[in-house]
Structures are given as structure tokens and as C-alpha cells.
C-alpha atoms as a PDB file:
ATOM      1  CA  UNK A   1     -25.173  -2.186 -20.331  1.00  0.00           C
ATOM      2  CA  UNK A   2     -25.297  -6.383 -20.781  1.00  0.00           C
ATOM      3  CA  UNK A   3     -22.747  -6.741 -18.008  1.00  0.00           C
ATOM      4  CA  UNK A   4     -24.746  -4.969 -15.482  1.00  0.00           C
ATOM      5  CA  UNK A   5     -27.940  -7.142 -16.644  1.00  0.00           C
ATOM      6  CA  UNK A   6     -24.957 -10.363 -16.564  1.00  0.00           C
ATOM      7  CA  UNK A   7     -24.224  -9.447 -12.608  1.00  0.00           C
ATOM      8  CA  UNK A   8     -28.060  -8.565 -11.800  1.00  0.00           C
ATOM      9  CA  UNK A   9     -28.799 -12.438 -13.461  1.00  0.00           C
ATOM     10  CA  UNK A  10     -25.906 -13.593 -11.258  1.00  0.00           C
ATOM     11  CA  UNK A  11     -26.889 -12.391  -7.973  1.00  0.00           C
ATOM     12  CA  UNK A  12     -30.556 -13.235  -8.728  1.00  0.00           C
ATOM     13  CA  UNK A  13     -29.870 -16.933  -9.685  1.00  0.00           C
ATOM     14  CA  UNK A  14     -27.060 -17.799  -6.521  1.00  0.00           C
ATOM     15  CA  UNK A  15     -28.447 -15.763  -3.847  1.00  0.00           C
ATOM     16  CA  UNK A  16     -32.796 -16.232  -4.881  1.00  0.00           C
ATOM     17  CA  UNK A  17     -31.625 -20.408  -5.554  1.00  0.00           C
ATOM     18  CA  UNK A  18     -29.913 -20.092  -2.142  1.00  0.00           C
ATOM     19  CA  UNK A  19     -33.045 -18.684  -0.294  1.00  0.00           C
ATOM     20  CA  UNK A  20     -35.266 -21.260  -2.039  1.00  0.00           C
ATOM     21  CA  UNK A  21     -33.502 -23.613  -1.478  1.00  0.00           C
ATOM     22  CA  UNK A  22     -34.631 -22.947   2.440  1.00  0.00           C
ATOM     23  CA  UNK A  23     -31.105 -20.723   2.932  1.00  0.00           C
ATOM     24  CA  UNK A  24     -31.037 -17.647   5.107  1.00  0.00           C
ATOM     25  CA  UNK A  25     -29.568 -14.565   3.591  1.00  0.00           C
ATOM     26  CA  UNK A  26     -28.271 -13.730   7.123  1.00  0.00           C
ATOM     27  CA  UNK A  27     -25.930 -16.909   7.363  1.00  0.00           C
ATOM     28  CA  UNK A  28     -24.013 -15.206   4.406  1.00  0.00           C
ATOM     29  CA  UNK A  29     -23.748 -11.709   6.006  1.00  0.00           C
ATOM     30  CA  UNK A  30     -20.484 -11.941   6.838  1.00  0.00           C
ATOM     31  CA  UNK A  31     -18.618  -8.454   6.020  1.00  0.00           C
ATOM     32  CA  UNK A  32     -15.159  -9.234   7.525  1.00  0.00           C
ATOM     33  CA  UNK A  33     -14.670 -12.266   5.277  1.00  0.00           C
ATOM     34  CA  UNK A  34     -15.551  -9.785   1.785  1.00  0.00           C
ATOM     35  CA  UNK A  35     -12.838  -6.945   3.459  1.00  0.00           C
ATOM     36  CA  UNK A  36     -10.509 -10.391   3.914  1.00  0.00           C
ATOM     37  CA  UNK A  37     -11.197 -11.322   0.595  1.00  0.00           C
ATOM     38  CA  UNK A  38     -11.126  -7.569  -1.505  1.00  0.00           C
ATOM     39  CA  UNK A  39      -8.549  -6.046   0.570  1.00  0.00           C
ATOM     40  CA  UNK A  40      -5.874  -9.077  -0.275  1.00  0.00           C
ATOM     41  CA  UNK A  41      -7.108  -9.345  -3.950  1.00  0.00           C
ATOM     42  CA  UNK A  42      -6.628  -4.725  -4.194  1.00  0.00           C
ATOM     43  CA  UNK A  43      -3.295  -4.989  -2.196  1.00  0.00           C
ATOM     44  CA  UNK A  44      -1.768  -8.133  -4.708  1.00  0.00           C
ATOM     45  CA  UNK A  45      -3.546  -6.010  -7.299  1.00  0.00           C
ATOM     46  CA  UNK A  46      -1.987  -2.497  -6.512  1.00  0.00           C
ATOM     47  CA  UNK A  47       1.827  -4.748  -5.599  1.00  0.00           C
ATOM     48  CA  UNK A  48       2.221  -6.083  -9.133  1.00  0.00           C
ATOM     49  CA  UNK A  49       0.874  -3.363 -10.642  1.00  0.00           C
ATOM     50  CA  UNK A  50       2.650   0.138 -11.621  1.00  0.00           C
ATOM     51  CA  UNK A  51       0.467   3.766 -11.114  1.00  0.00           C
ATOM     52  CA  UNK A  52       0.124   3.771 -14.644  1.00  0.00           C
ATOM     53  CA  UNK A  53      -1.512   0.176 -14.903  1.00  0.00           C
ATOM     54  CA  UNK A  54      -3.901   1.716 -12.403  1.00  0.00           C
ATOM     55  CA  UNK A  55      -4.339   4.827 -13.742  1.00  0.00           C
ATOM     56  CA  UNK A  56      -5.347   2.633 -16.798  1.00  0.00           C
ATOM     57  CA  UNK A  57      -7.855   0.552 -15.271  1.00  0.00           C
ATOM     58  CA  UNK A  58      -9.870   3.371 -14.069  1.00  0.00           C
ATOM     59  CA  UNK A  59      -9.888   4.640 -17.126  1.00  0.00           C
ATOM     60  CA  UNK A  60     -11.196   1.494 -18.816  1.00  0.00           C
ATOM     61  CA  UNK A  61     -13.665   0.849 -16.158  1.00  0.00           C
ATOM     62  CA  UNK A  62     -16.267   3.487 -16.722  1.00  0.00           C
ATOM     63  CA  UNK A  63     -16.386   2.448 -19.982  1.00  0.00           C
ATOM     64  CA  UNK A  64     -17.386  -1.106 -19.783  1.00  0.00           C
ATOM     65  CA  UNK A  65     -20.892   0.136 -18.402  1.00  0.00           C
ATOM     66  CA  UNK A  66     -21.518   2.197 -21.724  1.00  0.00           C
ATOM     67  CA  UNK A  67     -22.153   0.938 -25.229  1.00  0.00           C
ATOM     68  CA  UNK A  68     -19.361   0.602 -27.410  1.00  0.00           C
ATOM     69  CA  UNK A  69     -18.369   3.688 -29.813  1.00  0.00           C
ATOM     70  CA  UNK A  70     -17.922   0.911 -32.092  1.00  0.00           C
ATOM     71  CA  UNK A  71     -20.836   0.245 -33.954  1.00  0.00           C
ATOM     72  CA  UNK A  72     -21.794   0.214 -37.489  1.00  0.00           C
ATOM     73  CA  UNK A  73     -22.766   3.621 -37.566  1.00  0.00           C
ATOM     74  CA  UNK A  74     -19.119   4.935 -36.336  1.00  0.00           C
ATOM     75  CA  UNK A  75     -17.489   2.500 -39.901  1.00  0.00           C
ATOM     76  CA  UNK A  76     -19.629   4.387 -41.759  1.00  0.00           C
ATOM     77  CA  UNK A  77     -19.033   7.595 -41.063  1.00  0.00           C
ATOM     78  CA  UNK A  78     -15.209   6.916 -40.809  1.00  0.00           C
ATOM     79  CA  UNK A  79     -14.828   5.199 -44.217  1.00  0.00           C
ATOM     80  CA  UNK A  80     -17.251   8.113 -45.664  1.00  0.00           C
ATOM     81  CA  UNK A  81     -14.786  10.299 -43.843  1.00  0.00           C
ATOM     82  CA  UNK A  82     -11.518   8.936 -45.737  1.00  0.00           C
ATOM     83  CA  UNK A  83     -13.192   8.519 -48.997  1.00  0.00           C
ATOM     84  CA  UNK A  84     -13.691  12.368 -48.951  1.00  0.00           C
ATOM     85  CA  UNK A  85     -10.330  12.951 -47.844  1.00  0.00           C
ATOM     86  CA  UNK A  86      -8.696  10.553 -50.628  1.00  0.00           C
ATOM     87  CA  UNK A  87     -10.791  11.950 -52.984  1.00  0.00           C
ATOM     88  CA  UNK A  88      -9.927  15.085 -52.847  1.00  0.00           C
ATOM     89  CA  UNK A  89      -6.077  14.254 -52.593  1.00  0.00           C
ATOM     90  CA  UNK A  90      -6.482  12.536 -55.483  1.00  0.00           C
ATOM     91  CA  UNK A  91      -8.279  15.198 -57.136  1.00  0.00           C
ATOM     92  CA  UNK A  92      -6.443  18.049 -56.366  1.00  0.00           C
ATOM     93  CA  UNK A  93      -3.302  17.195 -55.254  1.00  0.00           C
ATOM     94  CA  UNK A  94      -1.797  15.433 -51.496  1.00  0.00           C
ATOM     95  CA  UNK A  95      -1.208  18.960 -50.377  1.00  0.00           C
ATOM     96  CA  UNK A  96      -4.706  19.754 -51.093  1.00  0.00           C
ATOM     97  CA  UNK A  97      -5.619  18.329 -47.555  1.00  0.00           C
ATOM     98  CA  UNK A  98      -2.626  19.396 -45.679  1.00  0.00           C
ATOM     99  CA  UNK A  99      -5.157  22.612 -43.988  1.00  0.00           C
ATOM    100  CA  UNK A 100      -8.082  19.577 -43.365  1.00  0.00           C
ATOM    101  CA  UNK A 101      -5.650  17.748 -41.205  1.00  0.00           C
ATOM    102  CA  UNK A 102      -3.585  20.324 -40.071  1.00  0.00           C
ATOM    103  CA  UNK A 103      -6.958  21.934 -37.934  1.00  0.00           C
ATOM    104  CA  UNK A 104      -9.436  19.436 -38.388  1.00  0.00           C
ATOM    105  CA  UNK A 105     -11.754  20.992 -35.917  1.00  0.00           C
ATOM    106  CA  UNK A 106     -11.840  23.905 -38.370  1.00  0.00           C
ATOM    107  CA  UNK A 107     -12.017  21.624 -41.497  1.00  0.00           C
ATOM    108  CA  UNK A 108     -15.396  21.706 -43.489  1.00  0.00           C
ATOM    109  CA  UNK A 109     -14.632  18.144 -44.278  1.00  0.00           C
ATOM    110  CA  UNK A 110     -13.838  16.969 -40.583  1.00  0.00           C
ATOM    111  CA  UNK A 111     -17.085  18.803 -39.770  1.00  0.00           C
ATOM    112  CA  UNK A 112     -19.436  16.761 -41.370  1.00  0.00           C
ATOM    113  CA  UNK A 113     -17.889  13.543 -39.054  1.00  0.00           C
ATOM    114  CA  UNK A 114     -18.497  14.370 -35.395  1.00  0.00           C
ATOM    115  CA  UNK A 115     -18.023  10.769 -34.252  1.00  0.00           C
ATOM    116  CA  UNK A 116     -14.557  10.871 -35.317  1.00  0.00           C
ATOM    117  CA  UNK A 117     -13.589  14.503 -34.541  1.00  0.00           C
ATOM    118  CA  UNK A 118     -14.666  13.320 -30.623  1.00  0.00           C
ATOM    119  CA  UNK A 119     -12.459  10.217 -30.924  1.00  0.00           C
ATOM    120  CA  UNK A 120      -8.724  11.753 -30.229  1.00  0.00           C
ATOM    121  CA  UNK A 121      -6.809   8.646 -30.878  1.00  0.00           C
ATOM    122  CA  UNK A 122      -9.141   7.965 -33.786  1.00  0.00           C
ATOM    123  CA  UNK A 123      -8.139  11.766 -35.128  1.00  0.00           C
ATOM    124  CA  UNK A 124      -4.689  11.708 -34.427  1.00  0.00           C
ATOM    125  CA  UNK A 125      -4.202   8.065 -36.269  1.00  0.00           C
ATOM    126  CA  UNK A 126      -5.666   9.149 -39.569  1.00  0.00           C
ATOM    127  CA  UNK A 127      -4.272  13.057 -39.188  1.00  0.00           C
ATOM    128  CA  UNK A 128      -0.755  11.615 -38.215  1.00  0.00           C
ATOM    129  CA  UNK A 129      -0.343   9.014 -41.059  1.00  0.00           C
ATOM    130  CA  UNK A 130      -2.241  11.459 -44.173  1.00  0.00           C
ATOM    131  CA  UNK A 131       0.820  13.877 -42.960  1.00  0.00           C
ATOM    132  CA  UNK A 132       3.118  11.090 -43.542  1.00  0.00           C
ATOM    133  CA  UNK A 133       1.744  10.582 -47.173  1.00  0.00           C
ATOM    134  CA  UNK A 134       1.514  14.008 -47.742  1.00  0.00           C
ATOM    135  CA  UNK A 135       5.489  14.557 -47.086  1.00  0.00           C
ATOM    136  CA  UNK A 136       5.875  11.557 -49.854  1.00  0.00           C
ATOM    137  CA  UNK A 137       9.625  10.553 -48.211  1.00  0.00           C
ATOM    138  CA  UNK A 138       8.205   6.641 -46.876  1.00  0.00           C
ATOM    139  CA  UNK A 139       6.821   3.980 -49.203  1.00  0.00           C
ATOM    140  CA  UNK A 140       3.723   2.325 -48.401  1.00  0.00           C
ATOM    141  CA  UNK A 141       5.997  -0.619 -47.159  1.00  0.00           C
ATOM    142  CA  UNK A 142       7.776   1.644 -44.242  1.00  0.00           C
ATOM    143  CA  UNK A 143       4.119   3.170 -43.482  1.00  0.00           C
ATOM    144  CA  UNK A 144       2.731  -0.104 -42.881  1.00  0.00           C
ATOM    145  CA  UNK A 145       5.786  -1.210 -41.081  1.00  0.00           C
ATOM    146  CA  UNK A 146       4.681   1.978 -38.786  1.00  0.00           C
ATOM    147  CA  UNK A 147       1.110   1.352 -38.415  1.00  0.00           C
ATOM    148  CA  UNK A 148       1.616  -1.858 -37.644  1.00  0.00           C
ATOM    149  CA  UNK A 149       4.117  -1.313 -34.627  1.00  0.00           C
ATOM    150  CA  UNK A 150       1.880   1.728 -32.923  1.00  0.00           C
ATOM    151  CA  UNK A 151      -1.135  -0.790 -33.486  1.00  0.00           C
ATOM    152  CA  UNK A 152       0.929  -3.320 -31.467  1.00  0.00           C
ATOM    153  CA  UNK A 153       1.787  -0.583 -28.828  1.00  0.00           C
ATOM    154  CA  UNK A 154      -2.065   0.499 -28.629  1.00  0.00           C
ATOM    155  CA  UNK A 155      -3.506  -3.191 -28.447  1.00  0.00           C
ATOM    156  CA  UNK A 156      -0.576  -3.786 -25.187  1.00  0.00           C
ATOM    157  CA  UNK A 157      -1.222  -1.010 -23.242  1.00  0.00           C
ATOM    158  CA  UNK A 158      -5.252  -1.466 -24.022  1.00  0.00           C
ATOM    159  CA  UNK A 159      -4.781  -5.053 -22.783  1.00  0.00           C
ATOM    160  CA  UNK A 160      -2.974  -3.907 -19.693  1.00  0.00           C
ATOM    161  CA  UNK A 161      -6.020  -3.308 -17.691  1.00  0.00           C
ATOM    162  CA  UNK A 162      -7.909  -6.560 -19.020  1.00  0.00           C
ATOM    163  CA  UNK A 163      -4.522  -8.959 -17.836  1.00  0.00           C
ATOM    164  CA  UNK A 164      -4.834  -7.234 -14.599  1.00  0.00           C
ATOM    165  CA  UNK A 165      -8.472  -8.020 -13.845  1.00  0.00           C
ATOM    166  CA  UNK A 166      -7.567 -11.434 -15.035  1.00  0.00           C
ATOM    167  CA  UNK A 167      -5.140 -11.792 -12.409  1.00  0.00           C
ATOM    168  CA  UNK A 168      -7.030 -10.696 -10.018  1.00  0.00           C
ATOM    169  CA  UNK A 169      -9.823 -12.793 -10.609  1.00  0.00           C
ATOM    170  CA  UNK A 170      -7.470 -16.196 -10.505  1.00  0.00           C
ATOM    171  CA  UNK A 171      -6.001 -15.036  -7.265  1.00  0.00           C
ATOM    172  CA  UNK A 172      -9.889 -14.653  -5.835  1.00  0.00           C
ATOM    173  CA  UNK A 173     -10.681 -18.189  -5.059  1.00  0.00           C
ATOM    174  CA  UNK A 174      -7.456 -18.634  -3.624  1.00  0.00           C
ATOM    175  CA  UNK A 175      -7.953 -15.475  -1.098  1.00  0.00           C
ATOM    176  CA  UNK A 176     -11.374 -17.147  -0.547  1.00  0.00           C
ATOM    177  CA  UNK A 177      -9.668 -20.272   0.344  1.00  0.00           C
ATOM    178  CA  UNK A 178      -7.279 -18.179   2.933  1.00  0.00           C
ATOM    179  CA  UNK A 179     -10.692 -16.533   4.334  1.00  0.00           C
ATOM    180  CA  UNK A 180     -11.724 -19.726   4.906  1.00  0.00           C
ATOM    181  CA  UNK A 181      -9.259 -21.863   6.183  1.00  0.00           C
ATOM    182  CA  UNK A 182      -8.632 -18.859   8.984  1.00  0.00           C
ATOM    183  CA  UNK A 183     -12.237 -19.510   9.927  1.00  0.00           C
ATOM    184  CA  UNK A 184     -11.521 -22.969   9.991  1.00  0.00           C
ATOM    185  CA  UNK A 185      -8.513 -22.371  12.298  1.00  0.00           C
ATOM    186  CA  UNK A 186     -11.172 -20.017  14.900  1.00  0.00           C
ATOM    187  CA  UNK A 187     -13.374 -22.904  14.769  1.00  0.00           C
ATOM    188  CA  UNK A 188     -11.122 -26.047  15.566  1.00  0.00           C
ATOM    189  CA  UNK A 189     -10.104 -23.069  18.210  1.00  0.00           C
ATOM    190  CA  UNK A 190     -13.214 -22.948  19.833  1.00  0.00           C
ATOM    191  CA  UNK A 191     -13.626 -27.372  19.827  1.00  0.00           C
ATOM    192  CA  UNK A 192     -14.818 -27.500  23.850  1.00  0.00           C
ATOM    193  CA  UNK A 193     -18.006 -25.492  22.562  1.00  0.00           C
ATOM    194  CA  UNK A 194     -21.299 -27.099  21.982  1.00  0.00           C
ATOM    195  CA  UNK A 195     -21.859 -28.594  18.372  1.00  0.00           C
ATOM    196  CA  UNK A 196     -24.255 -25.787  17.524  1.00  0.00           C
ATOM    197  CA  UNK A 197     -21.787 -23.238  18.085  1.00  0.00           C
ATOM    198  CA  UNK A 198     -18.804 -25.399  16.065  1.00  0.00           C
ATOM    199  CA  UNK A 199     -21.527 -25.985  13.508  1.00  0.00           C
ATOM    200  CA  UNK A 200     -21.832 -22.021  13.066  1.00  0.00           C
ATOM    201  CA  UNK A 201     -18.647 -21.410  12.963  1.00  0.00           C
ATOM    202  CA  UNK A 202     -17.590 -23.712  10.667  1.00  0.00           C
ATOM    203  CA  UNK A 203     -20.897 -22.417   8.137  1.00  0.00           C
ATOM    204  CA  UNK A 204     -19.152 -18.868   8.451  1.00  0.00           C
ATOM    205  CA  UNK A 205     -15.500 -20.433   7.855  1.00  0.00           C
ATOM    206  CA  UNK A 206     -17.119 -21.658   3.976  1.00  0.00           C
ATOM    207  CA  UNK A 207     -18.815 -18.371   3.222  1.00  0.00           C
ATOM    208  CA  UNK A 208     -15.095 -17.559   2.461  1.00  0.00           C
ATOM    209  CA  UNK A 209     -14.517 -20.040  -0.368  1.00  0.00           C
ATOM    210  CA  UNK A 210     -18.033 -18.952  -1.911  1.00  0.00           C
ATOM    211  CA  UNK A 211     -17.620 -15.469  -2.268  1.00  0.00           C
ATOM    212  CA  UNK A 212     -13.941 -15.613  -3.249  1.00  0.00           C
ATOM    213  CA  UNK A 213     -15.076 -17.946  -6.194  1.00  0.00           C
ATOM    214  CA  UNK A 214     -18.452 -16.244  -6.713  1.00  0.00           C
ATOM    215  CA  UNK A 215     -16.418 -12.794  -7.206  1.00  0.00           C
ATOM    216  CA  UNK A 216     -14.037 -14.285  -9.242  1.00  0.00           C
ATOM    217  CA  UNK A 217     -16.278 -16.017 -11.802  1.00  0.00           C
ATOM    218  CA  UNK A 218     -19.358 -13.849 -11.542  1.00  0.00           C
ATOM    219  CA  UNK A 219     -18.084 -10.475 -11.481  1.00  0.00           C
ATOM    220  CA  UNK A 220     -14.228 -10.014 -11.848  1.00  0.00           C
ATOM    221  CA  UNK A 221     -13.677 -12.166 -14.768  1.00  0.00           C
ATOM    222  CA  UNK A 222     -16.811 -11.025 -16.538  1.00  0.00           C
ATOM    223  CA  UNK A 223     -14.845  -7.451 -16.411  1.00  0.00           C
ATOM    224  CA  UNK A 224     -11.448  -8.636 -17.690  1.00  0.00           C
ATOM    225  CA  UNK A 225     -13.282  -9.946 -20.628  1.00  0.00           C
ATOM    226  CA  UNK A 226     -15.639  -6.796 -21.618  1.00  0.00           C
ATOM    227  CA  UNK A 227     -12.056  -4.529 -21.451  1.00  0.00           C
ATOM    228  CA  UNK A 228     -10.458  -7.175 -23.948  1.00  0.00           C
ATOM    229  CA  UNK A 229     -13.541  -6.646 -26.158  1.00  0.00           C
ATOM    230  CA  UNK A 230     -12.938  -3.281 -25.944  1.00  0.00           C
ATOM    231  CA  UNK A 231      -9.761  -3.466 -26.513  1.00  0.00           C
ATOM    232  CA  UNK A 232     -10.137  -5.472 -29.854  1.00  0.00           C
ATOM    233  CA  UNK A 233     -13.038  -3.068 -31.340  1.00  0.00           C
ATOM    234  CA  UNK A 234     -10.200   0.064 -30.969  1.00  0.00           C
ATOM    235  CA  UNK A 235      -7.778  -1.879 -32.918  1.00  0.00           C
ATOM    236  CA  UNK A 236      -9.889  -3.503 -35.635  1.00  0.00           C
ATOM    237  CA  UNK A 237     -10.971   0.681 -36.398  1.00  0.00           C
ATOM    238  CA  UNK A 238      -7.284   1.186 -36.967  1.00  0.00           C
ATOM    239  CA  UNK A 239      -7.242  -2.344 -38.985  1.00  0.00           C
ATOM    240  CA  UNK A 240      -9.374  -0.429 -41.162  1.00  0.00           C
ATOM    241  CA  UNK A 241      -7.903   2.957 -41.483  1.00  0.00           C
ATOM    242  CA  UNK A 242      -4.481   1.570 -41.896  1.00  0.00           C
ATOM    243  CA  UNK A 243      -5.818  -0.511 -44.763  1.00  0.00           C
ATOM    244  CA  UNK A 244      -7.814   2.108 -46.478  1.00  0.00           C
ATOM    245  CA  UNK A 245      -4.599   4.146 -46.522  1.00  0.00           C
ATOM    246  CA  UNK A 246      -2.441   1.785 -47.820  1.00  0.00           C
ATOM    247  CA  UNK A 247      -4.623   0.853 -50.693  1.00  0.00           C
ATOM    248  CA  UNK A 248      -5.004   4.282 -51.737  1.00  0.00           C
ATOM    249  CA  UNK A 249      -1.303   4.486 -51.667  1.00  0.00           C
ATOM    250  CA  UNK A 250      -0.922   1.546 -53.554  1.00  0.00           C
ATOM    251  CA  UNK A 251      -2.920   3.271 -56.418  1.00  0.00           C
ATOM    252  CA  UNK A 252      -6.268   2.024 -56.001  1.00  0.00           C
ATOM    253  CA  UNK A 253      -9.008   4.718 -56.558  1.00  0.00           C
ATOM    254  CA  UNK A 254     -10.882   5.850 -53.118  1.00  0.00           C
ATOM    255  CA  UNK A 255     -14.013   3.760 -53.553  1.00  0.00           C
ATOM    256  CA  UNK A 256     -12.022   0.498 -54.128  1.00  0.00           C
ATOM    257  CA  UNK A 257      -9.482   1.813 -51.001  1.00  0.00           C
ATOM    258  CA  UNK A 258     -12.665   1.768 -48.847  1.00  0.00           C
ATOM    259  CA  UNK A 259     -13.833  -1.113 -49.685  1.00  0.00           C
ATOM    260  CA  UNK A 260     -10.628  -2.750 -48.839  1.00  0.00           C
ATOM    261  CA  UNK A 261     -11.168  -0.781 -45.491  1.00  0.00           C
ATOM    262  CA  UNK A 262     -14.914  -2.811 -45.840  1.00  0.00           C
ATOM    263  CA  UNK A 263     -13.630  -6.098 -46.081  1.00  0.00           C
ATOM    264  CA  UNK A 264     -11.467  -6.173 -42.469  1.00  0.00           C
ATOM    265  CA  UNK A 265     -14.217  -5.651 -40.031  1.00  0.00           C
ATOM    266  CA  UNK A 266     -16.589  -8.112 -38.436  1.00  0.00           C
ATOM    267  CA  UNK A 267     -19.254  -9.592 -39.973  1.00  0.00           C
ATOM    268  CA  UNK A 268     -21.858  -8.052 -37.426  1.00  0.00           C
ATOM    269  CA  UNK A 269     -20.964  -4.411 -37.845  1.00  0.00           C
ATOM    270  CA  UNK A 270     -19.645  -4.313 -41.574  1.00  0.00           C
ATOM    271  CA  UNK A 271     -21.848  -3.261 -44.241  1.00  0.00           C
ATOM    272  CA  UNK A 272     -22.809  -3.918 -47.317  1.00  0.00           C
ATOM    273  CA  UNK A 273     -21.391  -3.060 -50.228  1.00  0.00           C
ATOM    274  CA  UNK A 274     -24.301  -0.968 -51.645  1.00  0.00           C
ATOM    275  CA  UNK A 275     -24.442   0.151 -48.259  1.00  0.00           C
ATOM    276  CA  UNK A 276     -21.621   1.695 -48.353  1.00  0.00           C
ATOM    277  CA  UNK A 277     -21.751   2.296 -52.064  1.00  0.00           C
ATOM    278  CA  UNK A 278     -24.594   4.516 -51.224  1.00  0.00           C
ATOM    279  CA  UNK A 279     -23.245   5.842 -48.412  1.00  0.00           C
ATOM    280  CA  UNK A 280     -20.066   7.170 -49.936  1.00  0.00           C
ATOM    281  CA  UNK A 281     -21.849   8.645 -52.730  1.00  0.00           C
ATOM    282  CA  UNK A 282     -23.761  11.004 -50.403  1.00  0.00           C
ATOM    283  CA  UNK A 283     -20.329  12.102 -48.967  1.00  0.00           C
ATOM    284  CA  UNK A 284     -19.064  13.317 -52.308  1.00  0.00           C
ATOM    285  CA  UNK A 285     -22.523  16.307 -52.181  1.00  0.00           C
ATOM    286  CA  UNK A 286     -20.169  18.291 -49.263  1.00  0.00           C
ATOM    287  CA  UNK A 287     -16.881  18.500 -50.650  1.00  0.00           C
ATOM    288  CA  UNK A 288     -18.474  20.014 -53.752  1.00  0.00           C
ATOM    289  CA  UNK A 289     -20.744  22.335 -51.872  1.00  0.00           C
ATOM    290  CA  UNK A 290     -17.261  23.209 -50.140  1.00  0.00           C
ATOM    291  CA  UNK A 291     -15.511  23.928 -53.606  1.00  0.00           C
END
């Protein structure tokens, strides 16, 4: 929700400086210069873009107007989530898990972790990789080799959407340049009219270069960024999956696997390590309900 409080500060501060400045709001009502502007920045948009690049960015719109899934809260419950499962693996065997992630929406461990049952990707990272340890034919060396390349593929096609917006918002000034050098031309067109009418026209000619550049800085650009944001939170959650895992495979008992998971993510959304201490203590009380 900060980028929609961002673009409300934006169009308070130009527009409310403008009319105190003595400015009328009417002098920039000028609706063919926006469809001038917008319709060349969508069509150089949609011509260097494939239908999957836009099917992409209308995905990753929406959710630049919603908090982030990403939050403290969401670490928690995943590394809680992967302590169980490691635990019991290492409990009662690899194959002990196989039904868990197999069907985890009928799993009585999955259960207990709706945050991650509602994330697909999410589910299908850890499900996909736990099968891969279960079948015990890669070493943790090929595994990482493997989590490392689909991280790479889901960080590039993430970023897709984000590059695109940047684009866009570099060609915006540029269009608003175009907008206004065509009024330019309609004015110098029009030179046996009185100055008051040249004046006008040339006043409408510059609206051009202001909205191209205010649309480019105070609105487009802001969205490219948020989607790269986005983009890094999804891979630094697989950061700390993939390193969970590979500690555990590497020998290291679930609570110190975890905490290896800890140590990767952000300073602002990690916690502590009695935090988590505490945390993954509780998550111990339902696999022995469940047994």
C-alpha cells in the first residue's frame, strides 16, 4: 500500500505546488497529449515484448498494491515447517515423509502451515527437492547445483516484468518530447496568429515534456522498482529453503539446519535466535500429538 500513498504524495506536491504557485489546473487538461504519450509508450511496450512478458506483467501488477507475503511471520512458519519435516526424517527414516510431501494438503504436518500450503511455488520447491533427498541417487553438491539453476530461472522470469516497466519508463520522456515538439510544429504553424494565441499554443506544446517525464519518474519507474522488490523477497525464501536443506544433508541436526536457513535473510525480517529457538520448540508438540 506505500506506492499508492508514494503516487497520492506525487500528485499532491506537482499539481497543489503548480496551483499555488498561481497555475490553472485547466492549462494542463490536455487529454490528446496523455493518449500521444501512453499509446506510444503501450505500443513500444507490447512491440518488444512477447504475450508471455505481458501475461507476466499483469500478473505482477496486482500484486504491487498488496503487502508482501514476505514478512517475518511467513520465515517463521516456513523454517518451523522444515524443522518438523527434518526432524522427523531424521527420526524415523527419509521415507518417513515421503506421504507428507507426496499430498501435503492431506499431511497433518503441512496442516499446521497454511501460509506455505497457499504458496504453490513455495510448496512445490520444498516438496520437489525433499523427493530428491528422499530417492538418495544426488549428493548435496548436484542438489545445490539444481537449486541454484531453477533459482536463476525464477529470479529471470520474475525480473521480466520489472525490465519491462523500466523500459518503458526511459522511453516516457522521450515520447513526451515527441508530444511536444508536434505541438511545437502546430504552433510555428499557426505564426500569422496573435501572440496570445501562439503563447497558448506553445503552453500546450510543453504540457507534453511534463507529463512524459512526470509519468516516467513519478509513477512508471516507482512500479519497475516495487516488482524487483518483489522479485528479490521470492528468491531470498528459496535462499533459505535451499540452505536449510543442504545443511541437513550435510549432517547437521535440524535445529542447527534452520538456523543456517536463519542466518541468509535480511536483517529486518530475520529473527532471533531464541526467537526462533522458541519457536521451533513449539513445532515439535504436533508431530508428537500426530505419532
Amino acid at each position: 500500500m506505500l506506492i499508492l500513498l508514494g503516487f497520492v504524495i506525487v500528485i499532491l506536491s506537482v499539481f497543489g505546488s503548480f496551483v499555488a504557485l498561481g497555475g490553472h489546473m485547466g492549462a494542463l487538461y490536455q487529454p490528446f497529449e496523455f493518449i500521444l504519450i501512453g499509446g506510444a509508450a503501450l505500443g513500444a511496450y507490447i512491440s518488444s515484448n512477447s504475450g508471455k512478458s505481458v501475461g507476466l506483467l499483469m500478473r505482477a501488477l496486482p500484486a504491487v498494491f498488496k503487502s508482501t507475503p514476505y514478512h517475518k511471520d511467513l520465515y517463521m512458519e516456513l523454517m518451523a515447517l522444515l524443522y518438523v519435516l527434518l526432524n522427523k526424517a531424521r527420526r524415523d527414516g527419509l521415507m518417513a515423509i515421503e506421504s507428507d510431501i507426496e499430498d501435503p494438503a492431506k499431511s497433518p504436518i503441512f496442516s499446521q502451515y497454511p501460509r506455505i500450503v497457499r504458496d504453490p511455488h513455495l510448496l512445490e520447491f520444498i516438496t520437489d527437492y525433499l523427493r530428491l533427498m528422499i530417492s538418495g541417487n544426488m549428493s548435496p553438491y548436484e542438489i545445490e547445483t539444481l537449486m541454484d539453476q531453477e533459482i536463476e530461472a525464477h529470479e529471470t522470469e520474475r525480473n521480466i516484468p520489472a525490465r519491462a516497466l523500466a523500459s518503458v519508463a526511459d522511453a516516457l520522456p522521450a515520447f513526451g518530447i515527441v508530444a511536444a515538439v508536434l505541438g511545437v510544429i502546430k504552433a510555428l504553424a499557426s505564426v500569422d496568429q496573435p501572440p496570445a494565441v501562439l503563447a497558448d499554443l506553445i503552453s500546450k506544446a510543453m504540457v507534453g515534456t511534463f507529463l512524459g517525464i512526470l509519468l516516467a519518474y513519478g509513477f512508471v519507474s516507482p512500479l519497475a522498482q516495487s516488482v524487483e522488490r518483489r522479485t528479490v523477497a521470492s528468491v531470498k525464501v528459496l535462499e533459505c529453503i535451499k540452505v536449510t536443506l543442504l545443511a541437513s544433508m550435510n549432517g547437521y541436526p535440524p535445529q542447527l539446519a534452520v538456523e543456517f536457513g536463519r542466518k541468509v535473510l535480511y536483517a529486518m525480517i530475520r529473527p532471533s535466535f531464541a526467537e526462533l529457538e522458541d519457536h521451533v520448540r513449539q513445532a515439535k508438540l504436533p508431530l508428537k500429538k500426530a505419532a
